[in-house]
PDB file of N, CA and C in Angstrom:
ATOM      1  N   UNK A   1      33.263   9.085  11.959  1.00  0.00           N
ATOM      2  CA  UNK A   1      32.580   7.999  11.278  1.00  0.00           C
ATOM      3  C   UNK A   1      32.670   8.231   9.766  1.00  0.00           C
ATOM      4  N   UNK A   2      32.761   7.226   8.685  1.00  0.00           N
ATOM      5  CA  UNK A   2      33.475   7.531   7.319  1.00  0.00           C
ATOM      6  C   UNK A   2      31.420   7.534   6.746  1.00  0.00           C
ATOM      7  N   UNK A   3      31.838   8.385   5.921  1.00  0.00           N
ATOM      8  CA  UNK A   3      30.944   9.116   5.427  1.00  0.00           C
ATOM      9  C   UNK A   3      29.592   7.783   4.886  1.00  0.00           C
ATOM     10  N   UNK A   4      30.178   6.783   4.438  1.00  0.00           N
ATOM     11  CA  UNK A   4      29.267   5.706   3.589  1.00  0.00           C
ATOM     12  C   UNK A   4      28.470   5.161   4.638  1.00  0.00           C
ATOM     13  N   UNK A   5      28.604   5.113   5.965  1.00  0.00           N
ATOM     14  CA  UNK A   5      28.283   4.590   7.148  1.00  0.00           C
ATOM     15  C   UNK A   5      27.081   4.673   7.902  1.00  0.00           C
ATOM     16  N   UNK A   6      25.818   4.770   7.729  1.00  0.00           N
ATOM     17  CA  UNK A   6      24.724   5.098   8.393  1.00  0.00           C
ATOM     18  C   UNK A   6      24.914   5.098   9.699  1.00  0.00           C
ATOM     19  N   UNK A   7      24.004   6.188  10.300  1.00  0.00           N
ATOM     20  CA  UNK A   7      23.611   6.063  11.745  1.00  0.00           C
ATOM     21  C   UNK A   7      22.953   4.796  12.494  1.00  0.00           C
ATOM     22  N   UNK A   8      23.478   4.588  13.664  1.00  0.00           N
ATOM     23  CA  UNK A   8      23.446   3.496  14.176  1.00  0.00           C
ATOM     24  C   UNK A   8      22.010   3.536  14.614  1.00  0.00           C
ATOM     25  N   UNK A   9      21.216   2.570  14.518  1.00  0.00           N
ATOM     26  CA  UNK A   9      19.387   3.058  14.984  1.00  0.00           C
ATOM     27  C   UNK A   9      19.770   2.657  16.238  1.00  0.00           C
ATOM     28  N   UNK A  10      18.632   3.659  17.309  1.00  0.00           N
ATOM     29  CA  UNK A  10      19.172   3.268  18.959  1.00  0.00           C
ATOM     30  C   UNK A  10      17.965   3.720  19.609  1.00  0.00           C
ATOM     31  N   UNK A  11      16.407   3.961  18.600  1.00  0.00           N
ATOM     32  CA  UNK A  11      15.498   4.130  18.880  1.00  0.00           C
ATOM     33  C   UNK A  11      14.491   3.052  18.500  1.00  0.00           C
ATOM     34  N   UNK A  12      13.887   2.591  19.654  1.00  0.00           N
ATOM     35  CA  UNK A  12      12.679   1.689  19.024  1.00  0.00           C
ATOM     36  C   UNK A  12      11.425   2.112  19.025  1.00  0.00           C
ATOM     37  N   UNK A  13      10.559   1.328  18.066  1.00  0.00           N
ATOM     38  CA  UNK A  13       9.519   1.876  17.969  1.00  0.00           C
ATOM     39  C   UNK A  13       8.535   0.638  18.462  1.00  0.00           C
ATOM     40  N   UNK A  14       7.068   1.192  19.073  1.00  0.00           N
ATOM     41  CA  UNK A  14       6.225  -0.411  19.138  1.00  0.00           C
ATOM     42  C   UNK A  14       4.761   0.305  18.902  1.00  0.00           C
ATOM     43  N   UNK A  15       4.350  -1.079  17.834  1.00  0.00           N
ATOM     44  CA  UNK A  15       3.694  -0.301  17.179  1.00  0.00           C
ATOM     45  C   UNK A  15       2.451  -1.708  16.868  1.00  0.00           C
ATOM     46  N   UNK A  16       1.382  -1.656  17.117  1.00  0.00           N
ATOM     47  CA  UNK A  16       0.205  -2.457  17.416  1.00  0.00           C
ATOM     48  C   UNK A  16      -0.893  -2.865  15.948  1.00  0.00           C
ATOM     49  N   UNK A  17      -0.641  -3.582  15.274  1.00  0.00           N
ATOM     50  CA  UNK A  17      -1.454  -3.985  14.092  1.00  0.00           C
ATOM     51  C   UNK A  17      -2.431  -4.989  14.652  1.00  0.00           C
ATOM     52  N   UNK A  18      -3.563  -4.917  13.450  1.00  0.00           N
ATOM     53  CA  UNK A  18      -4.271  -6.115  13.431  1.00  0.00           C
ATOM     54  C   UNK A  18      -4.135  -7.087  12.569  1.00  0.00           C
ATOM     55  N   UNK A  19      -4.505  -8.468  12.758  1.00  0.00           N
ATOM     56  CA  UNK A  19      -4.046  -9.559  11.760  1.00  0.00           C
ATOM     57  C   UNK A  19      -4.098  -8.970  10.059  1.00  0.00           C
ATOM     58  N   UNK A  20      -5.447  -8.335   9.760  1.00  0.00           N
ATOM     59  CA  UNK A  20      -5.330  -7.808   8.530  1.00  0.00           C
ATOM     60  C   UNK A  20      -4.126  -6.310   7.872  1.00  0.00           C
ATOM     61  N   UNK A  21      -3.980  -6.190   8.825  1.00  0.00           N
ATOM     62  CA  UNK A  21      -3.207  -4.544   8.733  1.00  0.00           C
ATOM     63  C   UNK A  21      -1.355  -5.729   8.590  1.00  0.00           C
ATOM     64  N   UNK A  22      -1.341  -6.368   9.668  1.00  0.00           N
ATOM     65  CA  UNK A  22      -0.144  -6.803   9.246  1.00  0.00           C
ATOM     66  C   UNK A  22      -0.011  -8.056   7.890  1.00  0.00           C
ATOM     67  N   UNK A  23      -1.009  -8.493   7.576  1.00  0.00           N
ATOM     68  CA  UNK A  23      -1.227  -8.955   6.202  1.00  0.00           C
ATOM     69  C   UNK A  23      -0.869  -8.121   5.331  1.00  0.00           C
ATOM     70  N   UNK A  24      -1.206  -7.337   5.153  1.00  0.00           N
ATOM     71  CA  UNK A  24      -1.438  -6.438   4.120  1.00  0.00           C
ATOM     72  C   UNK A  24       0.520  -6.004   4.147  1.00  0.00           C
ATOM     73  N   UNK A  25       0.572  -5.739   5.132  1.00  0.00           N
ATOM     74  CA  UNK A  25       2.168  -5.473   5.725  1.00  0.00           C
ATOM     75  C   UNK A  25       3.229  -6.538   5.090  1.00  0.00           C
ATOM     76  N   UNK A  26       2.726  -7.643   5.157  1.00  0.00           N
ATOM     77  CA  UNK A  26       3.782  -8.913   4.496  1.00  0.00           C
ATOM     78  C   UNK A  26       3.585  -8.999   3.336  1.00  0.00           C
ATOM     79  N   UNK A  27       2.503  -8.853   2.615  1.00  0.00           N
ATOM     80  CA  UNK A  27       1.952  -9.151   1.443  1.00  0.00           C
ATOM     81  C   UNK A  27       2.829  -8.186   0.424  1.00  0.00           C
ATOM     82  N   UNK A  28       2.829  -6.759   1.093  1.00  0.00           N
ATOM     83  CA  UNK A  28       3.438  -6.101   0.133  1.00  0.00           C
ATOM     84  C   UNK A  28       5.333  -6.161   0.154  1.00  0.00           C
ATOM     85  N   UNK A  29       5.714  -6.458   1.463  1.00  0.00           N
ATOM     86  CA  UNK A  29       6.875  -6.747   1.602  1.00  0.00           C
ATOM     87  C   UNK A  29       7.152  -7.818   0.605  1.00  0.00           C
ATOM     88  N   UNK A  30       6.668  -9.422   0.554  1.00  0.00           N
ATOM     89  CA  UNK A  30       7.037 -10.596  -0.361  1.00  0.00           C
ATOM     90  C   UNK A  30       6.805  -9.844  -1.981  1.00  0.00           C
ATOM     91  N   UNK A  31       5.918  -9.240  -2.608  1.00  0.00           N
ATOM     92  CA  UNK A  31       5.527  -8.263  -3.919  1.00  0.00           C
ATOM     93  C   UNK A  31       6.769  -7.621  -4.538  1.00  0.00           C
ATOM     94  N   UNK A  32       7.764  -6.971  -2.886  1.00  0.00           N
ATOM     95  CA  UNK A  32       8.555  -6.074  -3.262  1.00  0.00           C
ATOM     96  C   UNK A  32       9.834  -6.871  -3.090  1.00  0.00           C
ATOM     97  N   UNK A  33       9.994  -8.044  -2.688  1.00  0.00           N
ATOM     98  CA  UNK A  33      11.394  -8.382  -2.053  1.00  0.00           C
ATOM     99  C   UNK A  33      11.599  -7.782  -1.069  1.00  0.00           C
ATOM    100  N   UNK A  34      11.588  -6.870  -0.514  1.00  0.00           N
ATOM    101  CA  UNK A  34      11.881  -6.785   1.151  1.00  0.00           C
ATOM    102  C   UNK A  34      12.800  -7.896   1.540  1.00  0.00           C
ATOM    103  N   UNK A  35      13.663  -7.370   2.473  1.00  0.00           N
ATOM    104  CA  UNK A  35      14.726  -8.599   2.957  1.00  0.00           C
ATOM    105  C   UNK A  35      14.200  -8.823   4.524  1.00  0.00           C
ATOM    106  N   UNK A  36      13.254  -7.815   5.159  1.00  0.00           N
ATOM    107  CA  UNK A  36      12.819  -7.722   6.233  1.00  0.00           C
ATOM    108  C   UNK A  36      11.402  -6.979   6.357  1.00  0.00           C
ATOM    109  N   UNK A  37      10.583  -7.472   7.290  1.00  0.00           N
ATOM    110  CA  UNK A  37       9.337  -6.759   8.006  1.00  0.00           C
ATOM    111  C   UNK A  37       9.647  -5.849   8.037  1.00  0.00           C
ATOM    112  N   UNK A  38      11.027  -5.023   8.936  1.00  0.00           N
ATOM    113  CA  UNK A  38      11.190  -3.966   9.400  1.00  0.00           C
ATOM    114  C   UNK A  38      11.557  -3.299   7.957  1.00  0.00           C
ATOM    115  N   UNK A  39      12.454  -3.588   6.868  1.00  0.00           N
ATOM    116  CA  UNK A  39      12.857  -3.063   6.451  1.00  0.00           C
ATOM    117  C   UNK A  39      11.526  -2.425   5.302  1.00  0.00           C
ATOM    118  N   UNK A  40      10.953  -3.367   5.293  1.00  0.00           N
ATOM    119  CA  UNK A  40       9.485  -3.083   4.314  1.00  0.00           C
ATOM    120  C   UNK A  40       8.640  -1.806   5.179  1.00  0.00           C
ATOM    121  N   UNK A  41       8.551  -1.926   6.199  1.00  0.00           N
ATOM    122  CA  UNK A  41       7.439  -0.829   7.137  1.00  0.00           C
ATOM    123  C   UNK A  41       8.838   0.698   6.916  1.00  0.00           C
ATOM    124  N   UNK A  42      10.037   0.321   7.122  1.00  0.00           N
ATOM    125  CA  UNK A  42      10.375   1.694   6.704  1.00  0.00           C
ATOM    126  C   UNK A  42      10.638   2.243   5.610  1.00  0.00           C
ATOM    127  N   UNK A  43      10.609   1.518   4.251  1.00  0.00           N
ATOM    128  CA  UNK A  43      10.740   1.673   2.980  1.00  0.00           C
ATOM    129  C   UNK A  43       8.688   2.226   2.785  1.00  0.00           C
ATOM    130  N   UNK A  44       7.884   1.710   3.444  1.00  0.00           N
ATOM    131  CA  UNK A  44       6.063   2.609   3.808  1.00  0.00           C
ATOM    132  C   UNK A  44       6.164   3.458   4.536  1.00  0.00           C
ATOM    133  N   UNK A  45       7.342   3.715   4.840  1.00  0.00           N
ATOM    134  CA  UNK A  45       7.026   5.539   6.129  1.00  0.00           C
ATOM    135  C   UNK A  45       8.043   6.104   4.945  1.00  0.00           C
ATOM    136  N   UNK A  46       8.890   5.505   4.375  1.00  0.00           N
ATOM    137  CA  UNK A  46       9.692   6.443   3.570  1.00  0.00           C
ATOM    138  C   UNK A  46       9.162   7.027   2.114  1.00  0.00           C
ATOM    139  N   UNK A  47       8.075   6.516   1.784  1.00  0.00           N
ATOM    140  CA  UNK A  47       7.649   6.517   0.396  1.00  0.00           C
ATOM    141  C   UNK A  47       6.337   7.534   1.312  1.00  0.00           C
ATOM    142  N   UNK A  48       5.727   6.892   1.994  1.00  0.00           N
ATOM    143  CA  UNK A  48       4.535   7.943   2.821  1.00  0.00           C
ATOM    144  C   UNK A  48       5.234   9.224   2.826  1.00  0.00           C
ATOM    145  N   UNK A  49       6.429   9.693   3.675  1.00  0.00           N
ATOM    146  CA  UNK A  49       6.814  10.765   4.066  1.00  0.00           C
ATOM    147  C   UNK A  49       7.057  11.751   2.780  1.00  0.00           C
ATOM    148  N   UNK A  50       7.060  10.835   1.408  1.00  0.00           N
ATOM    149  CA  UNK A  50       7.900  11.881   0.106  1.00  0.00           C
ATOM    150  C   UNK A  50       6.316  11.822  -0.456  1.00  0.00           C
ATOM    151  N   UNK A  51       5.560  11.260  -0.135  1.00  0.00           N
ATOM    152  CA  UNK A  51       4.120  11.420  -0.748  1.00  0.00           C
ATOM    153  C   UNK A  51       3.174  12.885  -0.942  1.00  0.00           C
ATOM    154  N   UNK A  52       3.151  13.487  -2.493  1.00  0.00           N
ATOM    155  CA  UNK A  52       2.821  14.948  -2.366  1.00  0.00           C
ATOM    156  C   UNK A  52       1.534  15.022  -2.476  1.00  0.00           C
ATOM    157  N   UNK A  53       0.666  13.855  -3.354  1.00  0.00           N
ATOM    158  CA  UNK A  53      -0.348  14.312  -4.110  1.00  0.00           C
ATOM    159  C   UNK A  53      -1.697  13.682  -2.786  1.00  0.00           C
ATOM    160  N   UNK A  54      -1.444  13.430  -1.169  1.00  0.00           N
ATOM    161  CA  UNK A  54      -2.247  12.509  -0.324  1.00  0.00           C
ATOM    162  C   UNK A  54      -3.479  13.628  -0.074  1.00  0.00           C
ATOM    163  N   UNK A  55      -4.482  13.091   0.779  1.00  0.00           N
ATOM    164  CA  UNK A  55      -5.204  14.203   1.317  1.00  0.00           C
ATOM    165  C   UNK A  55      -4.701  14.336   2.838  1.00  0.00           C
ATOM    166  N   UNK A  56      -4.923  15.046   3.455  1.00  0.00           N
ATOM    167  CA  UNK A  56      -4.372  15.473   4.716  1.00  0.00           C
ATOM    168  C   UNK A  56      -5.298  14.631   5.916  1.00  0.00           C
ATOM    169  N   UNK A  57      -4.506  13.876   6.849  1.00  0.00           N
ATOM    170  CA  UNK A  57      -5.451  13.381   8.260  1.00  0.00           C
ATOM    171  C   UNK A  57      -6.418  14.173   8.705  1.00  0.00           C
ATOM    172  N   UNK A  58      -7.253  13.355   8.934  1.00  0.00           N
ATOM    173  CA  UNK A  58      -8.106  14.328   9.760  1.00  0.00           C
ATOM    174  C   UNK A  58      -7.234  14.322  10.959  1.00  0.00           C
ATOM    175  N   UNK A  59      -7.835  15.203  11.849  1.00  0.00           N
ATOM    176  CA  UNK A  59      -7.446  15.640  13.203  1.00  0.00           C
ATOM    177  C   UNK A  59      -7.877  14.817  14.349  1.00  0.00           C
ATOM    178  N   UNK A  60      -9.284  15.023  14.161  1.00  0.00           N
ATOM    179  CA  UNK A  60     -10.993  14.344  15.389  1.00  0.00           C
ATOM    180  C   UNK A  60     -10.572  13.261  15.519  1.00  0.00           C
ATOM    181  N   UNK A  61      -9.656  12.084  14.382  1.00  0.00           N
ATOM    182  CA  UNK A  61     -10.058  10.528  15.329  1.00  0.00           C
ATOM    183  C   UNK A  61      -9.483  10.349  16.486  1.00  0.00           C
ATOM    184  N   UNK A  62      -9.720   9.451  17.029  1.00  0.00           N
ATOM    185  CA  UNK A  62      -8.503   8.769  18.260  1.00  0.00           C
ATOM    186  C   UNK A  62      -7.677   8.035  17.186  1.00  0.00           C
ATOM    187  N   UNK A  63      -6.173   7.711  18.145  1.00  0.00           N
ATOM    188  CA  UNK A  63      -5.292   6.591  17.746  1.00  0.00           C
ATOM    189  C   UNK A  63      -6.033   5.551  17.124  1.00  0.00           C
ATOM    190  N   UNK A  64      -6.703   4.560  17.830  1.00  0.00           N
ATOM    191  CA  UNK A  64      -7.289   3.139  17.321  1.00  0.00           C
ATOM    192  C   UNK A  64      -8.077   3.720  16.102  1.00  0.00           C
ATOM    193  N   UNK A  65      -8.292   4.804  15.167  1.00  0.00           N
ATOM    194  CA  UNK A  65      -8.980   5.220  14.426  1.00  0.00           C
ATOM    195  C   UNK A  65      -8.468   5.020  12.708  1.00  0.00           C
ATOM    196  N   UNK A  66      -7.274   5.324  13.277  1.00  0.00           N
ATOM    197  CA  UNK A  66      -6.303   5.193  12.134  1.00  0.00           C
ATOM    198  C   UNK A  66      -6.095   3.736  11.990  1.00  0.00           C
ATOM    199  N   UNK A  67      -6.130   3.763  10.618  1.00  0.00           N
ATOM    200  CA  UNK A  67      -5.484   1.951  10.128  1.00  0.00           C
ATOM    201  C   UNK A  67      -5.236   2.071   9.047  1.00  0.00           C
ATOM    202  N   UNK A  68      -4.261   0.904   8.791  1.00  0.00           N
ATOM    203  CA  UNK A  68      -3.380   0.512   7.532  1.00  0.00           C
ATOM    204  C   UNK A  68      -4.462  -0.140   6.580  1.00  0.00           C
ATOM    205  N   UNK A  69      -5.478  -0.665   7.049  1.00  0.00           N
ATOM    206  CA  UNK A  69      -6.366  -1.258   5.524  1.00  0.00           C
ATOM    207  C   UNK A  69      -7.662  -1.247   6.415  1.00  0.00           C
ATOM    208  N   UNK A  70      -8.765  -0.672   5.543  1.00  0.00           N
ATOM    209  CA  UNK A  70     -10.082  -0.773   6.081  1.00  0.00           C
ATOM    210  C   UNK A  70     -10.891  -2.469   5.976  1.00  0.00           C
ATOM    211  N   UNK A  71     -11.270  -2.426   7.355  1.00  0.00           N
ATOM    212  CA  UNK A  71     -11.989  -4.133   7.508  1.00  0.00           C
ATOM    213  C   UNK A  71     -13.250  -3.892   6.522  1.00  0.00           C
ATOM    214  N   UNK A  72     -13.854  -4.925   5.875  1.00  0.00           N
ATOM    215  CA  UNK A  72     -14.640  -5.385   4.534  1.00  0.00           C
ATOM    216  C   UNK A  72     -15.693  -5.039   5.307  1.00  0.00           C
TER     217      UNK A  72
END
């Protein structure tokens, strides 16, 4: 495969928002130009993953604990 060529994605992911969490999800995608949903949520795991200065998860919650924007 010639070097310029990315790996072919052949993994999916499914992944459960709420109306506000995926708001917040489009909102910043249209802000940034994003050409895609998908491409915006992995350009937020890619900027998350290089992120030095965060505080660390807690451990204790459950799944449904975690969210993308806290309800008002």
């Amino acid at each position: 495969m010639p070097e310029n060529v990315p790996p072919k994605r052949t993994e999916k992911l499914q992944l459960m928002l709420d109306d506000l969490e995926m708001e917040a999800i489009d909102d910043w995608r249209f802000r940034h130009r994003m050409p895609s949903r998908a491409a915006a949520i992995r350009e937020l795991i890619r900027r998350g993953l290089a992120a030095v200065d965060v505080e660390e998860p807690t451990t204790d919650k459950t799944s449904t604990e975690f969210r993308v924007v806290e309800p008002d």
